[in-house]
N, C-alpha and C. Protein backbone atom coordinates (compact mmCIF):
# COMPACT_ATOMS: atom_id res chain seq x y z
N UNK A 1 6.86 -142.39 -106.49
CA UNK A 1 5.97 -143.33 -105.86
C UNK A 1 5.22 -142.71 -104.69
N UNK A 2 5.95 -141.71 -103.95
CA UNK A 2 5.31 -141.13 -102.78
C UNK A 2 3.72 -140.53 -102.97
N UNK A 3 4.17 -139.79 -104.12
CA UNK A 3 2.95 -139.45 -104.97
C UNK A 3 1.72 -139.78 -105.10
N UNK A 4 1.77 -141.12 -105.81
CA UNK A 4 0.76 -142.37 -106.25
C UNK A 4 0.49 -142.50 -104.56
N UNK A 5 0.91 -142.77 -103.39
CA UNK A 5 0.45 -143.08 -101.96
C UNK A 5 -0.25 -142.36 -101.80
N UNK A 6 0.09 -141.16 -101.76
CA UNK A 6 -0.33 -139.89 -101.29
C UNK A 6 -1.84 -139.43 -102.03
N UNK A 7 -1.68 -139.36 -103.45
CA UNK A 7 -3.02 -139.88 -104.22
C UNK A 7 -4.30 -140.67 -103.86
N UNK A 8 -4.05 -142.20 -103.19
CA UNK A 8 -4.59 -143.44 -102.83
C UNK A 8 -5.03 -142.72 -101.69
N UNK A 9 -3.84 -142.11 -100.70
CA UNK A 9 -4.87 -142.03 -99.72
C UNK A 9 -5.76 -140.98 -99.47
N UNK A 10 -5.46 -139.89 -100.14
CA UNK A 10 -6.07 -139.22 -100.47
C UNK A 10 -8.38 -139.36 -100.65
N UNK A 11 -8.16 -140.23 -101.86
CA UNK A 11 -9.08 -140.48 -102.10
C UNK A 11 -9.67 -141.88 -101.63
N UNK A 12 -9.22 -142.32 -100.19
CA UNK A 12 -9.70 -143.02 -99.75
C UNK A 12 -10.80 -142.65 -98.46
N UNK A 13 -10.77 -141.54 -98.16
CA UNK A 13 -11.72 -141.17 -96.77
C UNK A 13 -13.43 -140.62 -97.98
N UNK A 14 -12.92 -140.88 -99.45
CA UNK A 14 -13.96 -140.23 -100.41
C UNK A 14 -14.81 -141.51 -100.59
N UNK A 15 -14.07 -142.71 -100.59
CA UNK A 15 -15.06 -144.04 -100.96
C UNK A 15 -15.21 -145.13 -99.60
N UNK A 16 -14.44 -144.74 -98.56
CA UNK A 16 -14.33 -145.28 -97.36
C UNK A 16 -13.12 -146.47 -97.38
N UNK A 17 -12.90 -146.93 -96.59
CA UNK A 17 -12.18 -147.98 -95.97
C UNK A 17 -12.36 -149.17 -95.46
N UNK A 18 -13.58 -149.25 -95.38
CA UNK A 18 -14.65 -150.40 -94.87
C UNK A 18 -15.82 -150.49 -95.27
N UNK A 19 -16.16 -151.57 -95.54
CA UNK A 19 -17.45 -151.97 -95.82
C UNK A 19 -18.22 -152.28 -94.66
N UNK A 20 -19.69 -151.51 -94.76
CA UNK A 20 -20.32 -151.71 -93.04
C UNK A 20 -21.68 -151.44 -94.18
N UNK A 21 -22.52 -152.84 -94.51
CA UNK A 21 -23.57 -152.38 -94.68
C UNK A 21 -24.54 -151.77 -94.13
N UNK A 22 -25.74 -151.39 -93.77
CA UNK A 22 -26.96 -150.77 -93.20
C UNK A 22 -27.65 -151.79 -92.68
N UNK A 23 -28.07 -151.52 -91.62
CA UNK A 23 -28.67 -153.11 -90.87
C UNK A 23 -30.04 -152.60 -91.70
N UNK A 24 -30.80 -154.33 -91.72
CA UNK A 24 -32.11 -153.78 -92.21
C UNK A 24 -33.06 -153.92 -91.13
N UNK A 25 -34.20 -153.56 -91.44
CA UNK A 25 -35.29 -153.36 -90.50
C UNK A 25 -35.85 -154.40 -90.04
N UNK A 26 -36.54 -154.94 -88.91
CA UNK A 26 -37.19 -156.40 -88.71
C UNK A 26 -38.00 -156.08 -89.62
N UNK A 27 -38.18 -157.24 -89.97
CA UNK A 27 -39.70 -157.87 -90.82
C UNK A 27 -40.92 -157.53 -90.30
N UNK A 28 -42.04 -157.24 -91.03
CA UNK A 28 -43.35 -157.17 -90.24
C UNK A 28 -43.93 -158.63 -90.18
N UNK A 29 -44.72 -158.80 -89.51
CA UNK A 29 -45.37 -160.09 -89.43
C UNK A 29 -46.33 -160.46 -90.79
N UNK A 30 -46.65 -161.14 -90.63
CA UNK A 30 -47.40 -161.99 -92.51
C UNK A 30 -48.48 -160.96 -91.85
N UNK A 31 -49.46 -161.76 -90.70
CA UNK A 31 -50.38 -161.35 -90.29
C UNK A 31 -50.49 -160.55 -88.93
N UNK A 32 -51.02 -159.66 -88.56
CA UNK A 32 -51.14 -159.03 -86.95
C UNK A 32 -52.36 -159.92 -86.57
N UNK A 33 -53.04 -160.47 -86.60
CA UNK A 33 -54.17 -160.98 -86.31
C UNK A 33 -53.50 -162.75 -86.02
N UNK A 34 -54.43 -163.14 -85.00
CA UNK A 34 -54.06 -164.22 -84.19
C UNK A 34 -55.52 -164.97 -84.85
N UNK A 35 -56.41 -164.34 -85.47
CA UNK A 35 -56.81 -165.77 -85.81
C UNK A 35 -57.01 -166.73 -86.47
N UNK A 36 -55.78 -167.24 -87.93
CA UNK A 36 -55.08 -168.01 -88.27
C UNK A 36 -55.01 -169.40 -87.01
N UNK A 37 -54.61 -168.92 -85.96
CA UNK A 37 -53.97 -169.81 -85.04
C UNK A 37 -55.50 -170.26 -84.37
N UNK A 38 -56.51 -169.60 -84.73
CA UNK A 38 -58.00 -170.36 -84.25
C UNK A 38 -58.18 -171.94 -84.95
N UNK A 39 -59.04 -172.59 -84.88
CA UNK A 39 -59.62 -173.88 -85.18
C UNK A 39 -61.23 -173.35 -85.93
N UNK A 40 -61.83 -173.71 -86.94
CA UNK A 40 -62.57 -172.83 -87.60
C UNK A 40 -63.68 -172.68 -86.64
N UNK A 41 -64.26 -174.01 -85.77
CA UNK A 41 -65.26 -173.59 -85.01
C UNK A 41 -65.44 -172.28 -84.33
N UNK A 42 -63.85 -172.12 -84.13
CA UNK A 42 -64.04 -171.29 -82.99
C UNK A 42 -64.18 -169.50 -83.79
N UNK A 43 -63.63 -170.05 -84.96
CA UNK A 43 -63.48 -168.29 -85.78
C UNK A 43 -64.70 -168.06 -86.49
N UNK A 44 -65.71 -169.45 -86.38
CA UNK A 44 -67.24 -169.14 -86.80
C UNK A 44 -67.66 -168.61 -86.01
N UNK A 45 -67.50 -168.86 -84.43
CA UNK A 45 -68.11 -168.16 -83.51
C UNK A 45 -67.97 -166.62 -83.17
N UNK A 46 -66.18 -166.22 -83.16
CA UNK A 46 -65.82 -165.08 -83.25
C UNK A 46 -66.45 -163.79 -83.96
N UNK A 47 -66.16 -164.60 -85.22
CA UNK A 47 -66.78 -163.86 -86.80
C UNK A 47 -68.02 -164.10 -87.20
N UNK A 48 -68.86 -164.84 -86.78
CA UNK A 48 -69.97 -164.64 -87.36
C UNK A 48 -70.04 -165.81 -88.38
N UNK A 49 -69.22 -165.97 -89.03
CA UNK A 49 -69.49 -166.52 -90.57
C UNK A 49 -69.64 -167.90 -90.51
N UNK A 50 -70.65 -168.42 -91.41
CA UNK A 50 -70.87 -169.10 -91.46
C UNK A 50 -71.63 -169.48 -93.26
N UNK A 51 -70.10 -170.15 -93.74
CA UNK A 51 -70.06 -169.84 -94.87
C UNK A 51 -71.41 -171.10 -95.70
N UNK A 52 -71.05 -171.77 -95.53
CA UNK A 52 -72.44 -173.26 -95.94
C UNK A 52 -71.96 -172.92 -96.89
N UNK A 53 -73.07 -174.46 -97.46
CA UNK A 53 -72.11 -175.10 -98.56
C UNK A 53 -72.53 -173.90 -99.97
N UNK A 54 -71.94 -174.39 -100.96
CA UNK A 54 -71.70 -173.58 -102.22
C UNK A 54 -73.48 -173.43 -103.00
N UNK A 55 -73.59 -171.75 -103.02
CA UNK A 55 -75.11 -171.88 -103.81
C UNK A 55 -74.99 -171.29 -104.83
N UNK A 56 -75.83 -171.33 -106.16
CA UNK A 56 -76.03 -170.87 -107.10
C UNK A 56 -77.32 -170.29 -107.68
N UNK A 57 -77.89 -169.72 -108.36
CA UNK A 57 -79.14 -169.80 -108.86
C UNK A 57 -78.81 -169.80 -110.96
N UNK A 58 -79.43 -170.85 -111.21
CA UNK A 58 -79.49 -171.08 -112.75
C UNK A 58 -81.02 -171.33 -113.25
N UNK A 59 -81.07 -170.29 -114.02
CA UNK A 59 -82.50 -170.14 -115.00
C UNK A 59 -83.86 -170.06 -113.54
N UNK A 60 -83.48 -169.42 -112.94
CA UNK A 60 -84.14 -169.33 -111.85
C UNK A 60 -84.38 -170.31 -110.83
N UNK A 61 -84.11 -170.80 -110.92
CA UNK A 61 -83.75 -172.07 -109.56
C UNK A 61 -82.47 -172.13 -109.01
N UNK A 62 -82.66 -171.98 -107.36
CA UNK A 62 -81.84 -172.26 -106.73
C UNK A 62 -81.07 -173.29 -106.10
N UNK A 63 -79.83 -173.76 -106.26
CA UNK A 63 -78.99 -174.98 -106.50
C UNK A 63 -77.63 -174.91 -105.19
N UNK A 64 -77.95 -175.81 -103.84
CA UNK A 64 -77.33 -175.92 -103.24
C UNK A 64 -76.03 -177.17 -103.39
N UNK A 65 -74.71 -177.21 -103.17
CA UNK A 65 -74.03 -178.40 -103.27
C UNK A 65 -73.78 -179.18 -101.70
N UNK A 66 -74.31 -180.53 -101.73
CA UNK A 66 -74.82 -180.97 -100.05
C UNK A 66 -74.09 -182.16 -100.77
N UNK A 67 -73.37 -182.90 -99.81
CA UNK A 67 -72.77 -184.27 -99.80
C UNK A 67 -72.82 -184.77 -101.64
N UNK A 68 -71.63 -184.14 -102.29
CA UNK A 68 -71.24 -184.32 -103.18
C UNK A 68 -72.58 -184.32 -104.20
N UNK A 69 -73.36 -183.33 -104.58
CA UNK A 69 -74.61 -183.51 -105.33
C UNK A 69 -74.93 -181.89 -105.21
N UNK A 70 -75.43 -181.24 -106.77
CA UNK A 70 -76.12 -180.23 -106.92
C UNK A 70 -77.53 -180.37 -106.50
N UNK A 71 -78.23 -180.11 -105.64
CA UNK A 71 -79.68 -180.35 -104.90
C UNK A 71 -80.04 -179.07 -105.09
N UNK A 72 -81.64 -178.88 -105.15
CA UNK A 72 -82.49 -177.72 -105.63
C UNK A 72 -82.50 -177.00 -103.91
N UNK A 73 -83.17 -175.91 -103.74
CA UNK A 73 -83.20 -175.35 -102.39
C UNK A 73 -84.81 -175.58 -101.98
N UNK A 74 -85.81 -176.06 -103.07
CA UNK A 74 -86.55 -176.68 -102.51
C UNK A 74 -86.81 -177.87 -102.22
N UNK A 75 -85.71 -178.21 -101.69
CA UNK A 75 -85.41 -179.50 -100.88
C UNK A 75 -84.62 -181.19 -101.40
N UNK A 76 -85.26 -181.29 -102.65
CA UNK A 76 -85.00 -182.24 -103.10
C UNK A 76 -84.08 -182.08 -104.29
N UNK A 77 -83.89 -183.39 -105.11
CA UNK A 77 -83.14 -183.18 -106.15
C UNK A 77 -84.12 -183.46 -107.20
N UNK A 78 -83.80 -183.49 -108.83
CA UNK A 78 -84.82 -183.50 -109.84
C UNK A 78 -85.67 -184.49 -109.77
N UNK A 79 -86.47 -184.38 -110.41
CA UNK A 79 -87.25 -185.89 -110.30
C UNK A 79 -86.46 -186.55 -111.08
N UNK A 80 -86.79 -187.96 -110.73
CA UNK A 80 -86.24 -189.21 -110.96
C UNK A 80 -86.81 -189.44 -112.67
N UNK A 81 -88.44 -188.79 -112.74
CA UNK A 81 -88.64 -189.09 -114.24
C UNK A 81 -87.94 -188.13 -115.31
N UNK A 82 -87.51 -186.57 -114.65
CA UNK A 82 -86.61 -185.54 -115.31
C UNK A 82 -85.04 -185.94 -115.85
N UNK A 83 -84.83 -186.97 -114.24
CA UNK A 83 -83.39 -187.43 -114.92
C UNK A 83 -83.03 -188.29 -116.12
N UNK A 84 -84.70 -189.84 -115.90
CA UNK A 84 -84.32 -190.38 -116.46
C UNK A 84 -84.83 -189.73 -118.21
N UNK A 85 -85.45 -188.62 -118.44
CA UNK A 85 -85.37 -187.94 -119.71
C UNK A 85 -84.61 -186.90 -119.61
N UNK A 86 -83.75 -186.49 -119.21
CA UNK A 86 -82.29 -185.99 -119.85
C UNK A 86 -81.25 -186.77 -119.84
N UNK A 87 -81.38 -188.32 -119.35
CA UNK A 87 -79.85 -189.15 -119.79
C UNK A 87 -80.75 -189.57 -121.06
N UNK A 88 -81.74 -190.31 -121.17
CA UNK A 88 -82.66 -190.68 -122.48
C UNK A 88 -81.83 -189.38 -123.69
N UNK A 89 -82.37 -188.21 -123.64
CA UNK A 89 -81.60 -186.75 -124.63
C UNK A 89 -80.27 -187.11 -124.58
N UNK A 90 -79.33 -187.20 -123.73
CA UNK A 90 -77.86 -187.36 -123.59
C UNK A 90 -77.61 -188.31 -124.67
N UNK A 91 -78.22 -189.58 -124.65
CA UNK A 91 -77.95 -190.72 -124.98
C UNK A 91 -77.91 -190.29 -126.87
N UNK A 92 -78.99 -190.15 -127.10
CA UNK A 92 -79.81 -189.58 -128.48
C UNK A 92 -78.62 -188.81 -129.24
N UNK A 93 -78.14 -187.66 -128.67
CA UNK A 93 -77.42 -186.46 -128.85
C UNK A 93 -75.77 -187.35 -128.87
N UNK A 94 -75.83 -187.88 -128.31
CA UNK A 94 -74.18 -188.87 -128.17
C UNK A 94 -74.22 -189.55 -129.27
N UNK A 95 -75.16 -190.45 -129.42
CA UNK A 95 -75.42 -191.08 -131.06
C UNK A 95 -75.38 -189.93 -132.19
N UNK A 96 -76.56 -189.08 -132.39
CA UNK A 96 -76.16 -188.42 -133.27
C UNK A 96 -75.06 -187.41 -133.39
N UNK A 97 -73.97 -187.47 -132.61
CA UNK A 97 -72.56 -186.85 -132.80
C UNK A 97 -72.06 -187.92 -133.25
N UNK A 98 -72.02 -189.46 -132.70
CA UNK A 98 -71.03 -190.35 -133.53
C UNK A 98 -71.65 -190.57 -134.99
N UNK A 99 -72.85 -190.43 -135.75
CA UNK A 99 -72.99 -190.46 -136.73
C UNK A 99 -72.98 -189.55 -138.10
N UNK A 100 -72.30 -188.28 -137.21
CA UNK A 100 -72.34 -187.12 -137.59
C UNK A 100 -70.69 -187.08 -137.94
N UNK A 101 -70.00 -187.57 -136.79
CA UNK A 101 -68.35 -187.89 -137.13
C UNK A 101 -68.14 -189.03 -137.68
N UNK A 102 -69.09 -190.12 -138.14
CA UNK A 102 -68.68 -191.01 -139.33
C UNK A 102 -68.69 -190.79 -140.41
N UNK A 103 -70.27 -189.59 -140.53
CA UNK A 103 -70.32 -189.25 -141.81
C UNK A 103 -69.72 -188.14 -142.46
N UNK A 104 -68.68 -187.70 -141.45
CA UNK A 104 -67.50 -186.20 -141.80
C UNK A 104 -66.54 -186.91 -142.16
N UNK A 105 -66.18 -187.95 -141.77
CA UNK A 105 -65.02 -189.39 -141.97
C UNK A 105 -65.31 -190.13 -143.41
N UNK A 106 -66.39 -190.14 -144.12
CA UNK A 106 -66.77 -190.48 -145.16
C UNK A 106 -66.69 -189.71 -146.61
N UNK A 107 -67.02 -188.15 -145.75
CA UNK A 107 -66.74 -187.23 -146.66
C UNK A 107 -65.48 -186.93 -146.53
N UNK A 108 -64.52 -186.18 -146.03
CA UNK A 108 -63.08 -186.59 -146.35
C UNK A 108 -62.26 -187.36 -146.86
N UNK A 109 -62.83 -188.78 -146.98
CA UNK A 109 -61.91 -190.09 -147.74
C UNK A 109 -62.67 -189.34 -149.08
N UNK A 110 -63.78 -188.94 -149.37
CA UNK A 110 -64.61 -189.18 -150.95
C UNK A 110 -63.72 -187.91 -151.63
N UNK A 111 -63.54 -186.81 -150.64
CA UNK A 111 -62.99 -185.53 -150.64
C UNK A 111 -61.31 -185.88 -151.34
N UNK A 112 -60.69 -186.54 -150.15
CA UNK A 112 -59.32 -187.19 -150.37
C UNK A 112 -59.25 -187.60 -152.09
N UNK A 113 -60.35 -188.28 -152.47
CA UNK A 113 -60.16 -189.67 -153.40
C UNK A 113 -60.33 -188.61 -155.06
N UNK A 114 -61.17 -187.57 -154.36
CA UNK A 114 -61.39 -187.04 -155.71
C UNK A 114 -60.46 -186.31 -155.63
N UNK A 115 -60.05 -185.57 -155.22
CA UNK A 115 -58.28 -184.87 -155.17
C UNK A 115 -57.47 -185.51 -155.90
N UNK A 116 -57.17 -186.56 -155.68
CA UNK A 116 -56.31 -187.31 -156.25
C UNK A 116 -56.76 -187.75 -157.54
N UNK A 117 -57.47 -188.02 -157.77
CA UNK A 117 -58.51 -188.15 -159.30
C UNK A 117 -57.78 -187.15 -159.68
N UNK A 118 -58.29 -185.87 -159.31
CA UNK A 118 -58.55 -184.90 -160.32
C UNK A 118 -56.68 -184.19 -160.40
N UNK A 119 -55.74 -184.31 -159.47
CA UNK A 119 -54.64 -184.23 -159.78
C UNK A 119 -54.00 -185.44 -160.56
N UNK A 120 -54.40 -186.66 -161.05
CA UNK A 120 -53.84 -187.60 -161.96
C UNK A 120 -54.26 -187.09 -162.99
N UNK A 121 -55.35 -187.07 -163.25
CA UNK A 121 -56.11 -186.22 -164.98
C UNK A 121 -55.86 -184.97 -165.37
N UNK A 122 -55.08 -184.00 -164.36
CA UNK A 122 -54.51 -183.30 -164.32
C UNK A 122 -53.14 -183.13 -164.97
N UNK A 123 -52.80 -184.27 -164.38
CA UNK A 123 -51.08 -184.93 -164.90
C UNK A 123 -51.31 -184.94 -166.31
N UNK A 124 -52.10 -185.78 -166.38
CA UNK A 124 -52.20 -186.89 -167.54
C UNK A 124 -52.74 -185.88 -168.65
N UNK A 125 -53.26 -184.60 -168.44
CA UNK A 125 -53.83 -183.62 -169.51
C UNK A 125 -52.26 -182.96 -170.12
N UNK A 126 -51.62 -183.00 -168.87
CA UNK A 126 -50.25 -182.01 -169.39
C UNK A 126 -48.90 -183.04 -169.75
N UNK A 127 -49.22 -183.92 -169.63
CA UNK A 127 -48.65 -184.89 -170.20
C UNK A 127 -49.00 -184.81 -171.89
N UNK A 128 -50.00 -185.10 -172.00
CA UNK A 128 -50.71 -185.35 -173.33
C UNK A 128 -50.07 -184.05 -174.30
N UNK A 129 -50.27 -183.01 -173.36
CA UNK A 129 -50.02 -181.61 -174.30
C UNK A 129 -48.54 -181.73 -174.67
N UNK A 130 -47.73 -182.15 -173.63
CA UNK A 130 -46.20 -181.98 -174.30
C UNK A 130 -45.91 -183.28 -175.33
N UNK A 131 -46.61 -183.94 -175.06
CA UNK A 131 -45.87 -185.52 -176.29
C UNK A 131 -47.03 -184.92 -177.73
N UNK A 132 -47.88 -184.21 -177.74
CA UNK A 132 -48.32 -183.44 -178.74
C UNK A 132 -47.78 -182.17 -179.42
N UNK A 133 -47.14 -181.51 -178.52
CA UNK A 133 -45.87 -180.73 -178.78
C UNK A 133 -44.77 -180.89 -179.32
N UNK A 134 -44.45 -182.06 -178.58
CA UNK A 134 -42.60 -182.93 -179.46
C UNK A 134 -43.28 -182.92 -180.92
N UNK A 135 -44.49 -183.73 -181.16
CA UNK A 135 -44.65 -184.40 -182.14
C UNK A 135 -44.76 -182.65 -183.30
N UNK A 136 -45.06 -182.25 -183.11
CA UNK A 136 -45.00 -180.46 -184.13
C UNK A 136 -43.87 -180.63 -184.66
């Protein structure tokens, strides 16, 4: 038994005797910069920026977003006679999609109906052939 001790302790100064992890390092900060902790007025002033509202340009016109509305950058919004002929098109184009999905709804039942036709006469051909067969 002295042995086996003598062994143990042996190979104990090889894996240690204590557990002592490694301290870790402080954390760095998210940010070094303090101005998070500004109020935006004040980081418009700081920085410069001054972001305004959201712009775009489509098919060559330029398109600002101002109090919930896409508005042109020359000032106004479409004319009133432009709008009311693209809801007029909207309207047109909405109809002819629902008459376009009634008449895809029409062709599928006719589609459905002849399927089934043509798998009963189907039946009914190979039917015919075997009771013409017995009869041989």
């Amino acid at each position: 038994m002295e042995v086996n001790i003598d062994f143990k302790k042996s190979l104990m100064p090889l894996f240690g005797n204590t557990f002592s992890p490694k301290k870790t390092p402080p954390r760095k900060s998210a940010s070094l910069s303090s101005l998070h902790t500004l109020d935006r007025s004040t980081r418009e002033i700081e920085l410069g920026l001054e972001s305004g509202p959201p712009a775009m340009n489509l098919g060559g016109q330029s398109w600002k977003f101002e109090d919930g509305q896409w508005i042109t950058e020359s000032g106004g919004n479409a004319s009133t006679k432009e709008v009311q002929r693209l809801k007029k098109r909207n309207l047109q184009l909405e109809e002819e999609n629902n008459l376009l999905k009634s008449k895809i709804e029409v062709l599928m039942d006719m589609l459905t109906e002849t399927t089934v036709e043509y798998h009963l006469m189907e039946k009914e051909i190979e039917d015919m052939k075997t009771q013409h067969r017995r009869k041989k």
